[in-house]
C-alpha atoms as a PDB file:
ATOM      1  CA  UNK A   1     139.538 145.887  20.346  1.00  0.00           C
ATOM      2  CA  UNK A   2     137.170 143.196  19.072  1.00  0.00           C
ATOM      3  CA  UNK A   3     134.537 143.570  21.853  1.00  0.00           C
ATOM      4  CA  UNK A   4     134.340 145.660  24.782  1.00  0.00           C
ATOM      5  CA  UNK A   5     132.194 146.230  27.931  1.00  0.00           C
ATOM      6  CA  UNK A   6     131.435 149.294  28.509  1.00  0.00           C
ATOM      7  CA  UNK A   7     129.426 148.849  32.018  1.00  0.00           C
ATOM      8  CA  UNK A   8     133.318 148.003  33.192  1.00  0.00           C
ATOM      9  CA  UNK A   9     135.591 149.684  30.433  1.00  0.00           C
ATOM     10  CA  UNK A  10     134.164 152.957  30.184  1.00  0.00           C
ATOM     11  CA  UNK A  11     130.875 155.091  31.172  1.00  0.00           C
ATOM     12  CA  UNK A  12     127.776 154.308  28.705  1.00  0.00           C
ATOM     13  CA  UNK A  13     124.078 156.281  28.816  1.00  0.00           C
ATOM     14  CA  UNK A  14     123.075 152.303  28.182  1.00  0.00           C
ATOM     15  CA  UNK A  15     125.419 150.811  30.688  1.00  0.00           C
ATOM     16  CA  UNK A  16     122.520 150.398  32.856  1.00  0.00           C
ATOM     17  CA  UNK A  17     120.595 148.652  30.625  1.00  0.00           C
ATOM     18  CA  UNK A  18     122.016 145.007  30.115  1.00  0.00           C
ATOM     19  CA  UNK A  19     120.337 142.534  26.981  1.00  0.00           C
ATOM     20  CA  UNK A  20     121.079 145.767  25.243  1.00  0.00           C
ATOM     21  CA  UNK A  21     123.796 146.582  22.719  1.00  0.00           C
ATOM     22  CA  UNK A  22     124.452 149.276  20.798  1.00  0.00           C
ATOM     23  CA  UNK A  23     127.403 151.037  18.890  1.00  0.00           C
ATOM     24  CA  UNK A  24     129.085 153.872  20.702  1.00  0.00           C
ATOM     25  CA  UNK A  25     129.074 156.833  19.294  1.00  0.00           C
ATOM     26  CA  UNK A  26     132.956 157.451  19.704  1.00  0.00           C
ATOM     27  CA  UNK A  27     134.510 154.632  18.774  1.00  0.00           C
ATOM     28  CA  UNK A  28     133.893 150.728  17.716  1.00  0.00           C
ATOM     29  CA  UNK A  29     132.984 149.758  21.651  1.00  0.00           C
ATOM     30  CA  UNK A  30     129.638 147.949  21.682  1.00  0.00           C
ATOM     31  CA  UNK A  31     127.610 146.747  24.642  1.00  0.00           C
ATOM     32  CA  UNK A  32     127.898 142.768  24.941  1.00  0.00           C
ATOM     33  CA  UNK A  33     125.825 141.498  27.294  1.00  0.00           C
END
């Protein structure tokens, strides 16, 4: 898993927030948007 988005892979606080990446805190999925 080299990048992953969560708004479509799994539930995020940030998911609603696009232009805005951050590190999950449960694994190596980050927000590219």
């Amino acid at each position: 898993m080299g990048r992953a988005a969560t708004r479509s892979s799994a539930p995020a606080p940030w998911s609603g927030r696009p232009g805005k990446k951050e590190p999950a805190p449960l694994g190596p999925i980050k927000v590219w948007e």
